[in-house]
C-alpha atoms as a PDB file:
ATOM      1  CA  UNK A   1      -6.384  12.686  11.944  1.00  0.00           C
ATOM      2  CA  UNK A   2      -9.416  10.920  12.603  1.00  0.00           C
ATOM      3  CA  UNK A   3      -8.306   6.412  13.897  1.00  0.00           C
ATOM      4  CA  UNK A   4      -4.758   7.162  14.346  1.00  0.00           C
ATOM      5  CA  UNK A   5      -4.174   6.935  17.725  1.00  0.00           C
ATOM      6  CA  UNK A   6      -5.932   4.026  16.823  1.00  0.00           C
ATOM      7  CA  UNK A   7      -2.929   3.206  14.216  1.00  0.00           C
ATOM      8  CA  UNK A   8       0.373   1.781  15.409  1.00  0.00           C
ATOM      9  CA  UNK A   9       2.958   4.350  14.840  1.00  0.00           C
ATOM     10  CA  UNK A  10       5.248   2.509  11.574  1.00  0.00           C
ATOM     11  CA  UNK A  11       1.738   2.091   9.987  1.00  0.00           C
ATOM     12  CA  UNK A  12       0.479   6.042  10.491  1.00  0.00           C
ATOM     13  CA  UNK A  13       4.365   7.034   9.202  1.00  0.00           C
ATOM     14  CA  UNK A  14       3.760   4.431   6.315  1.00  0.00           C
ATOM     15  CA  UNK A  15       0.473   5.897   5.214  1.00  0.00           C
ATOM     16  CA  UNK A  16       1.563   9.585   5.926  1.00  0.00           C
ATOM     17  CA  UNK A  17       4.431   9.064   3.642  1.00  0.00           C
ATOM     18  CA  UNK A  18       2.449   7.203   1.195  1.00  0.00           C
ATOM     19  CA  UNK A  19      -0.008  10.185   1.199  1.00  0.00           C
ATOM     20  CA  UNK A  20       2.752  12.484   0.264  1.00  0.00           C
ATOM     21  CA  UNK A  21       4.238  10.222  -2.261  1.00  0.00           C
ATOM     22  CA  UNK A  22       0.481  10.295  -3.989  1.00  0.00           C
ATOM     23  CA  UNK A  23       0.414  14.292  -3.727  1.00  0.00           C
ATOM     24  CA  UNK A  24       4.021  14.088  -5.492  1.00  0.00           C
ATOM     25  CA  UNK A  25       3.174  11.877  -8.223  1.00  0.00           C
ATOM     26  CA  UNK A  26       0.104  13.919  -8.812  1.00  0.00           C
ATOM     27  CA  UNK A  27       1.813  17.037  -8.999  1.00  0.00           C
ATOM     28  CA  UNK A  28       4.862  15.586 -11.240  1.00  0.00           C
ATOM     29  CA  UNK A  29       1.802  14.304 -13.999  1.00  0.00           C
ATOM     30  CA  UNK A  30       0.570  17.989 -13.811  1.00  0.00           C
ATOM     31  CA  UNK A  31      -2.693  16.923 -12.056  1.00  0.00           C
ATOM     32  CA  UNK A  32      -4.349  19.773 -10.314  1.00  0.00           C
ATOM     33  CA  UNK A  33      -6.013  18.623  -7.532  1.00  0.00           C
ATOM     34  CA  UNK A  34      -9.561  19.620  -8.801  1.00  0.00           C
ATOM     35  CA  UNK A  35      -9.116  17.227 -11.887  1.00  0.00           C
ATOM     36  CA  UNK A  36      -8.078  14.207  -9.401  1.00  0.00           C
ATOM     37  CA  UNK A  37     -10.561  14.966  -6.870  1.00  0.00           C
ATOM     38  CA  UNK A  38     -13.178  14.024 -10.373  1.00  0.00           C
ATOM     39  CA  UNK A  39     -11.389  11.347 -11.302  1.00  0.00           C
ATOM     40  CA  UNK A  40     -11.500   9.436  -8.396  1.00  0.00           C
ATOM     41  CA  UNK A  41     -15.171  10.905  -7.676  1.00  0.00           C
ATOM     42  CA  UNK A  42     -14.354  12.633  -4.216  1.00  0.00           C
ATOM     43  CA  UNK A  43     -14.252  16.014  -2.734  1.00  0.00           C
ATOM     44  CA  UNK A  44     -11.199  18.054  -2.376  1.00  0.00           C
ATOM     45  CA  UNK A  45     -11.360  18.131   1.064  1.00  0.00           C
ATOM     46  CA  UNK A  46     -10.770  13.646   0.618  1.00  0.00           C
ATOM     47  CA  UNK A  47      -8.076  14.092  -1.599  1.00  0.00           C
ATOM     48  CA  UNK A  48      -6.508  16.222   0.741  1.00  0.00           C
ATOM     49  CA  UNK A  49      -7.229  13.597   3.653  1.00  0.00           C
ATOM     50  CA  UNK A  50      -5.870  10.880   1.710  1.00  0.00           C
ATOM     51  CA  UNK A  51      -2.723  13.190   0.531  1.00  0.00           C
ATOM     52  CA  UNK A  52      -2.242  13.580   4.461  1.00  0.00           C
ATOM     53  CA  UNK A  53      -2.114   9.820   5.191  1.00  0.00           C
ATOM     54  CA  UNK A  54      -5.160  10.157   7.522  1.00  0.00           C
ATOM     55  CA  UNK A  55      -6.523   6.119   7.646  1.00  0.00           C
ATOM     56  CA  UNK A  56     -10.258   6.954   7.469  1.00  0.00           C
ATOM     57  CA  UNK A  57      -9.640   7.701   3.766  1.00  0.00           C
ATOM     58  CA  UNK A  58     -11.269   4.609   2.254  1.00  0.00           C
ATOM     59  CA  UNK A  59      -9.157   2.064   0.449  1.00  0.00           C
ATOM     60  CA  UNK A  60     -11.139   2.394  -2.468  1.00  0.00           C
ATOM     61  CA  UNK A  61     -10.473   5.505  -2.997  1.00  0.00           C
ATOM     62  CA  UNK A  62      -6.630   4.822  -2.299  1.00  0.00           C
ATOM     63  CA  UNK A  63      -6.913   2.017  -5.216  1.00  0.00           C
ATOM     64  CA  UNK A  64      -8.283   4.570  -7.875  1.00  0.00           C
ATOM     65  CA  UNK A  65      -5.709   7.063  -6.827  1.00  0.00           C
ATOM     66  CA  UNK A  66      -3.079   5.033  -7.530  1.00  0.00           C
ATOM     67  CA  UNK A  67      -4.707   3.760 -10.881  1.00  0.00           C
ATOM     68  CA  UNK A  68      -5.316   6.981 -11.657  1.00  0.00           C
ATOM     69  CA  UNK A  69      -1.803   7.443 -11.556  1.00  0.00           C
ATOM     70  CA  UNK A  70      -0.865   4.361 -13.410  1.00  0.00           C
ATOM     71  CA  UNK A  71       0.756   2.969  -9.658  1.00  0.00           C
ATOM     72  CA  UNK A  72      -1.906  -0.141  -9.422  1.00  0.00           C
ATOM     73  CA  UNK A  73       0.578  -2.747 -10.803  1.00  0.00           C
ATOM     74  CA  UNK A  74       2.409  -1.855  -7.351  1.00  0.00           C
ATOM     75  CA  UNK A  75      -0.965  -2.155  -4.870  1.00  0.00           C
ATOM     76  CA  UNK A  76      -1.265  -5.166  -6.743  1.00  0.00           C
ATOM     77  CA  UNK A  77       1.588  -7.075  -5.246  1.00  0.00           C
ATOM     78  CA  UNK A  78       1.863  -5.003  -2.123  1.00  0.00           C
ATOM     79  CA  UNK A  79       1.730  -8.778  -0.028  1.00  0.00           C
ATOM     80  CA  UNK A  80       2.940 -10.608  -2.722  1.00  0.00           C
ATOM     81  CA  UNK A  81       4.007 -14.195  -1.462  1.00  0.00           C
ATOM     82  CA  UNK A  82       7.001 -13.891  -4.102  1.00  0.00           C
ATOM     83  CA  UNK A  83       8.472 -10.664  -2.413  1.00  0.00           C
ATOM     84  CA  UNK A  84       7.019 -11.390   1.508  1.00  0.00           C
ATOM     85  CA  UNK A  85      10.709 -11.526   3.287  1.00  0.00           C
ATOM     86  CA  UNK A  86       9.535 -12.632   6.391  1.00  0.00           C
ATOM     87  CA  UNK A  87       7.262 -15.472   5.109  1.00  0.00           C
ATOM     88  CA  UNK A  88      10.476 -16.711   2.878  1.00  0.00           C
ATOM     89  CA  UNK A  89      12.517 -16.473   5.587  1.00  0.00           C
ATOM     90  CA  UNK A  90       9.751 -18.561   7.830  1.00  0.00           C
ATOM     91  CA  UNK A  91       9.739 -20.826   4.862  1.00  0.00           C
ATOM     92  CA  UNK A  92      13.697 -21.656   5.104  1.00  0.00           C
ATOM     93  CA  UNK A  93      13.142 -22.280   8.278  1.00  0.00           C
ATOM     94  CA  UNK A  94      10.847 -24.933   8.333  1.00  0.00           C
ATOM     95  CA  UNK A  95      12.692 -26.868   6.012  1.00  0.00           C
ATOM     96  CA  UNK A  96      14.337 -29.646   6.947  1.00  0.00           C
ATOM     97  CA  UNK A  97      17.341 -30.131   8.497  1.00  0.00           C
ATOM     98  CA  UNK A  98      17.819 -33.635   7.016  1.00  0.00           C
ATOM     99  CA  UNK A  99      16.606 -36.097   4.763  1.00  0.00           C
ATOM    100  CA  UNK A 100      16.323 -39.345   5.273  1.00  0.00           C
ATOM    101  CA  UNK A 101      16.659 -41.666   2.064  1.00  0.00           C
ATOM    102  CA  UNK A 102      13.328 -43.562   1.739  1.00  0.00           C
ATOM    103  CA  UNK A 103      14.192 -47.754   2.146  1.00  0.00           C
ATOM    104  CA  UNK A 104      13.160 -49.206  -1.495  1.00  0.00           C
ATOM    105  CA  UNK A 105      10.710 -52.402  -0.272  1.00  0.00           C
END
């Protein structure tokens, strides 16, 4: 795959397994890979890359995939703020560990 040494190695296993999960959900809708190669307005041979996982696959054509597929809701809130663990967990703790009452003047 063309970048991936480039990649570090969770990311490559996230995209390769995202790639398969594509191929699968393409395959369960009874979408030969012809027809999605159209719809998303790439050769075979780049559905094939992107079905692989390889990261020169351009996100574009990752976000019509997954719209094609009726997934975009999800890419949508991929980094959501609402479901970021580490950036609540950063969050909690900042807070602070007391409060001091204010002195009314």
């Amino acid at each position: 795959m063309p970048n991936d040494a480039s990649l570090p190695i969770p990311a490559g296993h996230a995209l390769r397994k995202l790639g398969r999960d594509i191929a699968v959900a393409r395959r369960k809708r009874r979408i030969s890979t012809a027809d999605m190669a159209a719809r998303l307005f790439v050769s075979r041979d780049t559905l094939w890359r992107l079905e692989r996982g390889d990261p020169s696959v351009s996100a574009g054509t990752l976000a019509t995939a997954v719209f094609v597929l009726g997934l975009h809701d999800r890419l949508a809130n991929l980094a959501s703020p609402s479901t970021d663990e580490l950036a609540l967990s950063l969050d909690e703790q900042r807070l602070p560990k007391h409060i001091c009452r204010t002195r009314a003047s």
